[in-house]
N, C-alpha and C. Protein backbone atom coordinates (compact mmCIF):
# COMPACT_ATOMS: atom_id res chain seq x y z
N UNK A 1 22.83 -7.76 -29.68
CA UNK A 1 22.19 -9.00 -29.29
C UNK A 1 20.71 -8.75 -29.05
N UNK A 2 19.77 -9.95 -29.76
CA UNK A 2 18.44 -9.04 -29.75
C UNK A 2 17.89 -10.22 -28.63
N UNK A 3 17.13 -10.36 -28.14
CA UNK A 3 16.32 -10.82 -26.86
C UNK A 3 14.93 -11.01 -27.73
N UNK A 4 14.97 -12.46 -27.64
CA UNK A 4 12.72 -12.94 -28.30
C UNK A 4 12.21 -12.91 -26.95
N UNK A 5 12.46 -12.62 -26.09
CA UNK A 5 11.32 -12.28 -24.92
C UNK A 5 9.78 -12.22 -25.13
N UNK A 6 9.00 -13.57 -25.20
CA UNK A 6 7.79 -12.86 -25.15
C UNK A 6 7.42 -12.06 -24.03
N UNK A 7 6.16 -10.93 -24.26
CA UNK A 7 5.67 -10.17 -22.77
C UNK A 7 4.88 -11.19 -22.37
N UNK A 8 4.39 -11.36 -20.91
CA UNK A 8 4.06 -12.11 -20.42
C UNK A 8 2.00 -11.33 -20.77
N UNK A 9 1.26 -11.95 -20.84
CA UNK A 9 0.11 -11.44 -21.14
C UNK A 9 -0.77 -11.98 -19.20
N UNK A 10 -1.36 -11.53 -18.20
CA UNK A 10 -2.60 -11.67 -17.27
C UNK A 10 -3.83 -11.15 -17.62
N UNK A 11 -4.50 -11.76 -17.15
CA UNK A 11 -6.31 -11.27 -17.10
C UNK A 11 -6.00 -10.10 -15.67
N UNK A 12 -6.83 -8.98 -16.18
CA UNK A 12 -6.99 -8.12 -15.53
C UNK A 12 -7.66 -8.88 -14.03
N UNK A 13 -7.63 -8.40 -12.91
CA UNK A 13 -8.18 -9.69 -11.73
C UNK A 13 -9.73 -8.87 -11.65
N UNK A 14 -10.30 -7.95 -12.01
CA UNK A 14 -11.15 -7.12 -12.37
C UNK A 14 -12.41 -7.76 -13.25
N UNK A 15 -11.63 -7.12 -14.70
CA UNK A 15 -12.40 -7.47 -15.44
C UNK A 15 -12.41 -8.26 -16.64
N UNK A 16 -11.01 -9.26 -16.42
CA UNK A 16 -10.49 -9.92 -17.00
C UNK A 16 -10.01 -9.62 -18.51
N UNK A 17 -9.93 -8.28 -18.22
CA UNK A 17 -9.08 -8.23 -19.79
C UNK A 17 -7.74 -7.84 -20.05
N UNK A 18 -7.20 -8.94 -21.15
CA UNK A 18 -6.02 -9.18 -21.58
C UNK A 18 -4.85 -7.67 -20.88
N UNK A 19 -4.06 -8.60 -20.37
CA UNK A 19 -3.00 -7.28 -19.84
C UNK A 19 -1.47 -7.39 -20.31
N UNK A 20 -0.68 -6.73 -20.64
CA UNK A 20 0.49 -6.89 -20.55
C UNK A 20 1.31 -6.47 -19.71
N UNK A 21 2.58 -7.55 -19.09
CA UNK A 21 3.48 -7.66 -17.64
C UNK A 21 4.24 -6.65 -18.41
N UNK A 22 4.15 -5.49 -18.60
CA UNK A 22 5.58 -4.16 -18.56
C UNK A 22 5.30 -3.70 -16.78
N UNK A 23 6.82 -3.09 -17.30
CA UNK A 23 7.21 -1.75 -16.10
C UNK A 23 6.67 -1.11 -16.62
N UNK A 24 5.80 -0.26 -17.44
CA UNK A 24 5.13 0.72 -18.32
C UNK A 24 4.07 0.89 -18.03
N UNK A 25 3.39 -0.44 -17.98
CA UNK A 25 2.34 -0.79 -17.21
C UNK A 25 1.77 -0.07 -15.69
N UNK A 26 1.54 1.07 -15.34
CA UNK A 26 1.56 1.14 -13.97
C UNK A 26 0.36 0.84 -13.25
N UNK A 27 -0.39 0.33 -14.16
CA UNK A 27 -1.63 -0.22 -13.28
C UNK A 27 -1.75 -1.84 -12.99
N UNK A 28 -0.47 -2.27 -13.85
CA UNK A 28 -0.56 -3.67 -13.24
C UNK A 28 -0.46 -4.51 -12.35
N UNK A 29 -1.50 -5.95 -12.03
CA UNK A 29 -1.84 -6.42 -12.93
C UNK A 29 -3.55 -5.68 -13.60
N UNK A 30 -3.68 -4.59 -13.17
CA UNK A 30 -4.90 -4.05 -13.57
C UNK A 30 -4.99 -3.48 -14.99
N UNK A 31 -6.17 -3.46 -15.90
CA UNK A 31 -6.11 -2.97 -17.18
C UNK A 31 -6.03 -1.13 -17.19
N UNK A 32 -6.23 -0.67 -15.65
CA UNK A 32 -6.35 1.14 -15.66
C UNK A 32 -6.96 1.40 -14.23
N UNK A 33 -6.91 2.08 -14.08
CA UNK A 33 -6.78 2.77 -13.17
C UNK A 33 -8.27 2.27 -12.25
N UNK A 34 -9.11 2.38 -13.04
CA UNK A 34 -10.34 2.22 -13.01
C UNK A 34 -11.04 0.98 -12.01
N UNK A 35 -10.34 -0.02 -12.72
CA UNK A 35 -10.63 -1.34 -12.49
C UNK A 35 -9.16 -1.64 -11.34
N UNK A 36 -8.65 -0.30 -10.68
CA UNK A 36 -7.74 -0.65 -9.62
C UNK A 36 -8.22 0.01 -8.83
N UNK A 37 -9.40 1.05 -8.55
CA UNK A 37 -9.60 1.23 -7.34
C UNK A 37 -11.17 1.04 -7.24
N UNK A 38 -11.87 -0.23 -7.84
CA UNK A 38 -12.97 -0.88 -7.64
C UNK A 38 -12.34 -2.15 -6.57
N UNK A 39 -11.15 -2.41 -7.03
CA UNK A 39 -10.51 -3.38 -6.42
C UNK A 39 -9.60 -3.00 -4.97
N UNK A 40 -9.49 -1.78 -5.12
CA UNK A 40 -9.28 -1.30 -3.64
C UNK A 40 -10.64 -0.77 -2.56
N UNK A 41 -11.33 -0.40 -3.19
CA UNK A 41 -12.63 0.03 -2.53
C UNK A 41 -13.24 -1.48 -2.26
N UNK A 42 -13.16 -2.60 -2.72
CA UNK A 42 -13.73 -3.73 -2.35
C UNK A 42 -12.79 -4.53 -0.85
N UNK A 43 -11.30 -4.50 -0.94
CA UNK A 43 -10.86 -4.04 -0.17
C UNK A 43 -11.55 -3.41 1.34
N UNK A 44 -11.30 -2.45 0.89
CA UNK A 44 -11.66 -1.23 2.12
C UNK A 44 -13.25 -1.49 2.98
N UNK A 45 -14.41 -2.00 1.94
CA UNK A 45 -15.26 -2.29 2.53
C UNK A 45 -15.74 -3.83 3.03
N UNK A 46 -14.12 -4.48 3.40
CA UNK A 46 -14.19 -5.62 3.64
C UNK A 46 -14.97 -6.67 2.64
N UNK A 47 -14.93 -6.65 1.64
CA UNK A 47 -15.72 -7.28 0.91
C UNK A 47 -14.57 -9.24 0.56
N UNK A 48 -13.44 -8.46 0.59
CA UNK A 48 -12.92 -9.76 0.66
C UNK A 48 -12.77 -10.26 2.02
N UNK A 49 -12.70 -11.96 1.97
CA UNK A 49 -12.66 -12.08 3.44
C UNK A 49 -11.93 -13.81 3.02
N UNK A 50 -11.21 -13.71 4.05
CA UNK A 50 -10.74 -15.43 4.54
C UNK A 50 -11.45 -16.27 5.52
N UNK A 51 -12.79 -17.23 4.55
CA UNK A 51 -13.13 -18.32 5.52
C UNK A 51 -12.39 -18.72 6.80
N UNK A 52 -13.00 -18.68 7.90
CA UNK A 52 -12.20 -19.21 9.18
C UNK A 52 -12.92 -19.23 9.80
N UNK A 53 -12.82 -20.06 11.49
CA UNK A 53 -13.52 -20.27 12.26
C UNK A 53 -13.39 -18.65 13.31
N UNK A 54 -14.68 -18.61 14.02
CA UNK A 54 -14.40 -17.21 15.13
C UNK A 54 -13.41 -17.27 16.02
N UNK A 55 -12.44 -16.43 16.42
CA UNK A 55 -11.75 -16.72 17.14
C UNK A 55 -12.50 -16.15 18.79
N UNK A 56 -11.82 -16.91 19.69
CA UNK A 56 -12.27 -16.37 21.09
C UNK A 56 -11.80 -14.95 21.44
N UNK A 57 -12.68 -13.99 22.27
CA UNK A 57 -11.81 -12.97 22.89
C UNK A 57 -11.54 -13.23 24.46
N UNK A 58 -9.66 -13.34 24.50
CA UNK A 58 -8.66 -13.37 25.26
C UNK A 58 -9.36 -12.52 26.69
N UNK A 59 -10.14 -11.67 26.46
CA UNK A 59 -10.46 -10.75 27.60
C UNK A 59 -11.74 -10.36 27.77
N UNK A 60 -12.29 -11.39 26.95
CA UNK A 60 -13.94 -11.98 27.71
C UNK A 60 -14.32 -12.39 29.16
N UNK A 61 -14.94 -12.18 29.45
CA UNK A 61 -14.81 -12.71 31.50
C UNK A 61 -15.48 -14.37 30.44
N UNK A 62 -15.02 -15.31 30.98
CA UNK A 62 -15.47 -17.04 31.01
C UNK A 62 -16.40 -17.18 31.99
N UNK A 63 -17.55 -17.79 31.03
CA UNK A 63 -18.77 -18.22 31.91
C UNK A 63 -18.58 -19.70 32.60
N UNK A 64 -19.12 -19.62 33.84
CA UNK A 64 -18.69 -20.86 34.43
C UNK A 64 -19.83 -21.69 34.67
C-alpha cells in the first residue's frame, strides 16, 4: 500500500528558506544548525520580548 503523502514544506523562521517537515530533519523548523542557534542566542540575549504593561513589585515599601 503506497501512501501520496505530500511533505509538508515551512519557511525557515530565520531565514526563510524553504524547509522540509521530516523526522530527518533535525534542525527543524530550522534550515541547519546555523540559523538555530542565531535563533537561540537571540533568545538568550532577550531580544525577543512580549509587549506588556510593568508589573508592580509585591515587596516595594508603598509610598503614601
Amino acid at each position: 500500500m503506497t501512501t501520496d503523502r505530500k511533505i509538508p514544506v515551512v519557511k525557515c523562521p530565520q531565514c526563510s528558506k524553504a524547509v522540509e517537515w521530516r523526522p530527518e530533519n533535525k534542525w527543524r523548523p530550522f534550515c541547519s544548525e546555523r540559523c538555530r542557534q542565531i535563533d537561540l542566542g537571540a533568545w538568550a540575549s532577550e531580544s525577543y520580548r512580549v509587549p506588556g504593561e510593568a508589573q508592580e513589585d509585591p515587596d516595594a515599601p508603598k509610598a503614601e
